[in-house]
N, C-alpha and C. Protein backbone atom coordinates (compact mmCIF):
# COMPACT_ATOMS: atom_id res chain seq x y z
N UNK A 1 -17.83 9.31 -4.39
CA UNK A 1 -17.94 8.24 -3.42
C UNK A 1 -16.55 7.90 -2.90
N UNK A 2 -16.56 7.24 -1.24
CA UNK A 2 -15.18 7.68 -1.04
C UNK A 2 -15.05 6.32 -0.91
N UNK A 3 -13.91 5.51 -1.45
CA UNK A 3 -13.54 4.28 -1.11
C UNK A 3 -12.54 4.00 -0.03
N UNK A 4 -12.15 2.70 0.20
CA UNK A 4 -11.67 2.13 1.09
C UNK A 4 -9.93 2.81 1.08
N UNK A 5 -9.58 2.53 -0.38
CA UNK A 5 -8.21 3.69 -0.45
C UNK A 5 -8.15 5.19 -0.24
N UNK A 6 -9.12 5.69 -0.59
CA UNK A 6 -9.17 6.79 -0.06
C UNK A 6 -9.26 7.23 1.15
N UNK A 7 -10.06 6.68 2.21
CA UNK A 7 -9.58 7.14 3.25
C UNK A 7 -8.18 6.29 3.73
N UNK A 8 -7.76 5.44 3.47
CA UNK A 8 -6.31 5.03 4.08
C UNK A 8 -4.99 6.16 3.50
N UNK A 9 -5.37 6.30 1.99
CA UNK A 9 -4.48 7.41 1.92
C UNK A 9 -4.84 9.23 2.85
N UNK A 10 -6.13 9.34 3.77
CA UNK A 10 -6.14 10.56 4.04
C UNK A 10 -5.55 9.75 5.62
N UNK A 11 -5.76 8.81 5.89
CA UNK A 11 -5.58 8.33 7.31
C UNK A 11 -4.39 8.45 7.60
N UNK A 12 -3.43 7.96 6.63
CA UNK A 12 -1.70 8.23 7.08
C UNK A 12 -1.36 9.13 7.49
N UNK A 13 -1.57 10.04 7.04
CA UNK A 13 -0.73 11.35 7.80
C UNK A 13 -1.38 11.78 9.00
N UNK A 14 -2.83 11.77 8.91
CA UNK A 14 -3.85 12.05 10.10
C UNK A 14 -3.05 10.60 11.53
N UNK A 15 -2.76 9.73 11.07
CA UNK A 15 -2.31 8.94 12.02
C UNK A 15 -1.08 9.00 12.33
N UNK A 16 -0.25 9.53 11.52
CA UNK A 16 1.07 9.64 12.00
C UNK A 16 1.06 11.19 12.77
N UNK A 17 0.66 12.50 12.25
CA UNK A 17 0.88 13.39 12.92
C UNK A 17 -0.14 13.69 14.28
N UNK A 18 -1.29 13.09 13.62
CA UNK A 18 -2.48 13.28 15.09
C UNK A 18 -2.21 12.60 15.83
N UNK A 19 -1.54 11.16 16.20
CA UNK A 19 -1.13 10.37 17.22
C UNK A 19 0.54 10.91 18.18
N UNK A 20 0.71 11.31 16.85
CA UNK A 20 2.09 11.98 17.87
C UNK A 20 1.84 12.95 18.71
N UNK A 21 1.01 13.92 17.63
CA UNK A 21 0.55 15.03 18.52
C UNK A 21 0.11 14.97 19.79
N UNK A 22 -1.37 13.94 19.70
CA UNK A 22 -1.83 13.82 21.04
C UNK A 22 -1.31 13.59 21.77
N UNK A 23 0.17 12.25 21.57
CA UNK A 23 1.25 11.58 22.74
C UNK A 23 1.57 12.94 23.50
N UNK A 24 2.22 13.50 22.37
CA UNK A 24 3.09 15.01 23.54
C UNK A 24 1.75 15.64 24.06
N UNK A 25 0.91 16.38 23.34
CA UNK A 25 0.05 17.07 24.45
C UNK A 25 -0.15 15.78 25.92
N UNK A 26 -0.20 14.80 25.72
CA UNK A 26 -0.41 13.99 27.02
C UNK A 26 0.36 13.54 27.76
N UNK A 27 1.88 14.12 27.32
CA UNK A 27 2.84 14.02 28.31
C UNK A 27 4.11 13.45 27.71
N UNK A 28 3.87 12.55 27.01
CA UNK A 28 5.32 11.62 26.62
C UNK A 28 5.93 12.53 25.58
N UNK A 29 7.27 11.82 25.44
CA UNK A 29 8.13 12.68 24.89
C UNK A 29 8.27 12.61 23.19
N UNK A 30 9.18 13.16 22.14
CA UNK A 30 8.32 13.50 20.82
C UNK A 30 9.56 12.08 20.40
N UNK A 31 10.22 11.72 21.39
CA UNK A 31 11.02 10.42 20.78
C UNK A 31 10.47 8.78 21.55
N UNK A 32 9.06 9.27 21.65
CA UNK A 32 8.37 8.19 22.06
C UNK A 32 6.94 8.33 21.31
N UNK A 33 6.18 9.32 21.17
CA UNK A 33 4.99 9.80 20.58
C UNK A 33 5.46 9.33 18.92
N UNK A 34 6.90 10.29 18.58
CA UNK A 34 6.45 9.75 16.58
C UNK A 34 6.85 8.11 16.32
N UNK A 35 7.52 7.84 16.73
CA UNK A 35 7.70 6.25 16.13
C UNK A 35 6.02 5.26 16.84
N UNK A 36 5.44 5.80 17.54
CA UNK A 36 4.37 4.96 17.89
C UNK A 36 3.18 5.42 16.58
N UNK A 37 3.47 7.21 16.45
CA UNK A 37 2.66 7.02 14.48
C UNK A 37 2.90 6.81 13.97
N UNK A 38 4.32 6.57 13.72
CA UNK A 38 5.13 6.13 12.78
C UNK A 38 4.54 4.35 12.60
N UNK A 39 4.39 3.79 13.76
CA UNK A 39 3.62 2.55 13.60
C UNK A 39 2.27 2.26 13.21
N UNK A 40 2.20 3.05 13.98
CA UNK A 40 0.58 3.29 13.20
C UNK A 40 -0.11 3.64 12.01
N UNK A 41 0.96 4.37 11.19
CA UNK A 41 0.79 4.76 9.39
C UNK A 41 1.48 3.38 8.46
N UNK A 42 2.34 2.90 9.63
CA UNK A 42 2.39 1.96 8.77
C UNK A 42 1.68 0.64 8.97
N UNK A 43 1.12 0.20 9.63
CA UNK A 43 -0.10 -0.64 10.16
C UNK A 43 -1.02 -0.44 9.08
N UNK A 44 -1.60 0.72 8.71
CA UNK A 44 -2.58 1.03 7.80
C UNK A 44 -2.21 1.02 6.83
N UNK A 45 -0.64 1.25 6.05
CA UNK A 45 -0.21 0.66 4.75
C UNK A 45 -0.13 -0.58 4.27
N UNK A 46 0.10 -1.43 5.90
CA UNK A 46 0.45 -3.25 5.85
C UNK A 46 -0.63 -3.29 5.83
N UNK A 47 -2.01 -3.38 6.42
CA UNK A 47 -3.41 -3.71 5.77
C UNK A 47 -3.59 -3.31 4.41
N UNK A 48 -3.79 -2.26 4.13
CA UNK A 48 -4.03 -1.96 2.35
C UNK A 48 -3.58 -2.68 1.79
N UNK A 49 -1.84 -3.02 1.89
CA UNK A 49 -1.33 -3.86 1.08
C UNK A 49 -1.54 -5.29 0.79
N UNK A 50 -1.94 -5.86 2.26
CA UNK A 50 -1.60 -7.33 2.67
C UNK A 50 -3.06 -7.84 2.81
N UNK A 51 -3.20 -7.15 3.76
CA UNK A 51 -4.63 -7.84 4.40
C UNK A 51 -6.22 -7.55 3.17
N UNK A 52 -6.53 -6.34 2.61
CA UNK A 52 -7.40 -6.30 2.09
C UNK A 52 -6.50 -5.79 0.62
N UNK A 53 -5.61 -6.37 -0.05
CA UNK A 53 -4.64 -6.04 -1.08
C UNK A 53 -5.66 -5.25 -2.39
N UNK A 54 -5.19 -4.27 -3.30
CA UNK A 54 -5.81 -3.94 -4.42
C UNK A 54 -5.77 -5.56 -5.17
N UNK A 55 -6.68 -5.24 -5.77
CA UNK A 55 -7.40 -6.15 -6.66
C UNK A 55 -8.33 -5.56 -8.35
N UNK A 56 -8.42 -5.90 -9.56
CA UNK A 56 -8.50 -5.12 -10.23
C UNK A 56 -10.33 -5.37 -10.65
N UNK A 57 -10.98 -5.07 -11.25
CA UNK A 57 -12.63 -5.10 -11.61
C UNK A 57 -13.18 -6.59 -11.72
N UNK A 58 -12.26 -8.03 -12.12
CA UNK A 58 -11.98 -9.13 -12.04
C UNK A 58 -12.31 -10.14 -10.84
N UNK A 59 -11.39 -9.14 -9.50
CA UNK A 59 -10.79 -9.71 -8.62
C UNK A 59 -9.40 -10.26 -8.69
N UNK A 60 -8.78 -10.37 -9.90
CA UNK A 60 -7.65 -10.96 -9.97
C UNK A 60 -6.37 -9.89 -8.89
N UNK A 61 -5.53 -10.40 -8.49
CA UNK A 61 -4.38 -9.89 -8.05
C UNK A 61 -3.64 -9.41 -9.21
N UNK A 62 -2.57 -8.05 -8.88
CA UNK A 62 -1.33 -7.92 -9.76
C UNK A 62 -0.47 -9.02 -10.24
N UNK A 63 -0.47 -9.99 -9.71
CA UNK A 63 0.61 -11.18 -9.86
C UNK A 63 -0.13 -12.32 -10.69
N UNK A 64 -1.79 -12.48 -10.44
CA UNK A 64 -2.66 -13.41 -11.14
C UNK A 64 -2.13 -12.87 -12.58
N UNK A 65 -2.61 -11.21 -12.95
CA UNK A 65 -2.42 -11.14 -13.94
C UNK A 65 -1.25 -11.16 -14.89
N UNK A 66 0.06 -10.63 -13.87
CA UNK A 66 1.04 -10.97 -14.64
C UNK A 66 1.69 -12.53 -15.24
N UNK A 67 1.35 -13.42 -14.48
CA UNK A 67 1.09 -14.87 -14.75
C UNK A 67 0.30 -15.55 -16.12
N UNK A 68 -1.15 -14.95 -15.82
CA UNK A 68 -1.88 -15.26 -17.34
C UNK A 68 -1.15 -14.24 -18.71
N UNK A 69 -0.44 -13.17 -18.26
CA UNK A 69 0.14 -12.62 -19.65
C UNK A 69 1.23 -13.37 -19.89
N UNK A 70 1.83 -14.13 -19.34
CA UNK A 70 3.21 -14.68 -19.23
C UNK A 70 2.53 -15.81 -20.57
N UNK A 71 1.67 -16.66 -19.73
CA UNK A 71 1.33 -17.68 -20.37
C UNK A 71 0.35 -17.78 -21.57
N UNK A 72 -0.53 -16.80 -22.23
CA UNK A 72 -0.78 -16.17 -22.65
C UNK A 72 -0.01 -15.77 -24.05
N UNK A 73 1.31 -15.32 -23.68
CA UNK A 73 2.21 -14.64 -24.64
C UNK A 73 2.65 -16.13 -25.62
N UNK A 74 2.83 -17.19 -24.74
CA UNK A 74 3.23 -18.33 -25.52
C UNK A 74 5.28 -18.07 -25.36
N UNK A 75 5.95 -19.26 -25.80
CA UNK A 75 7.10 -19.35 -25.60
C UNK A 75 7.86 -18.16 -27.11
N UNK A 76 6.64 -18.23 -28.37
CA UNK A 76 7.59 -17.77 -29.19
C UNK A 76 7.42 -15.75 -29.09
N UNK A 77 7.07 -15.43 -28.18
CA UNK A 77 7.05 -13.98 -27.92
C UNK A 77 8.28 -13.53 -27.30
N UNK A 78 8.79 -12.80 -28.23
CA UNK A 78 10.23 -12.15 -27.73
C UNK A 78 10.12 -11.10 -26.42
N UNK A 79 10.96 -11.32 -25.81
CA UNK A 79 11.43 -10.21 -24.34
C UNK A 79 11.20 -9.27 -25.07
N UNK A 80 10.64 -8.35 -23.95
CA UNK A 80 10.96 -6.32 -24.56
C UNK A 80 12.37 -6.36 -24.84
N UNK A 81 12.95 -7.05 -23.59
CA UNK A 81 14.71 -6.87 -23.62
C UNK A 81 15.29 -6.87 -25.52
N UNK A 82 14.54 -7.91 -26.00
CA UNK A 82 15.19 -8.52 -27.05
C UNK A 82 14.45 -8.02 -28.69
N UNK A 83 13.51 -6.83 -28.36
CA UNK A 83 12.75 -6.55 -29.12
C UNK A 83 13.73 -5.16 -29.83
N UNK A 84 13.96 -5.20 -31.20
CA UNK A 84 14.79 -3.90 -31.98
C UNK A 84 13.52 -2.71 -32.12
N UNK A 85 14.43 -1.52 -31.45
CA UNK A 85 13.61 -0.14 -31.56
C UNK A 85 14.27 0.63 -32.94
């Protein structure tokens, strides 16, 4: 089953090279055609990221969860930093 990341990861390159492409076959030049896919692959990264962001089986965000482990851990849990290997 194909999800919503999956096609954004097949879409990037299909949008950056198929939009340039078409620009030049339609006339404009290849220093006007790639930065307009170049906008366009990244348009579809700023949605993935921003607009419909990963989220984990929860719904929680990456940041929800790093928050409840924070608090969670309690004050007397030592840093990795400070932990002897």
């Amino acid at each position: 089953m194909v999800h919503y990341y999956d096609l954004v990861l097949g879409l990037i390159p299909l949008a950056l090279f198929g939009t340039t492409a078409a620009l030049v076959a339609a006339g404009f030049g290849l220093t006007v055609a790639a930065p307009v896919g170049g906008i366009l692959s990244a348009s579809l990264v700023g949605h993935a990221l921003f607009v419909k962001g990963p989220v984990d089986a929860t719904g929680r965000t990456g940041s929800d969860v790093t928050e409840d482990s924070r608090t969670d851990a309690g004050s007397s849990a030592a840093s990795p930093l400070e932990t002897a290997d």
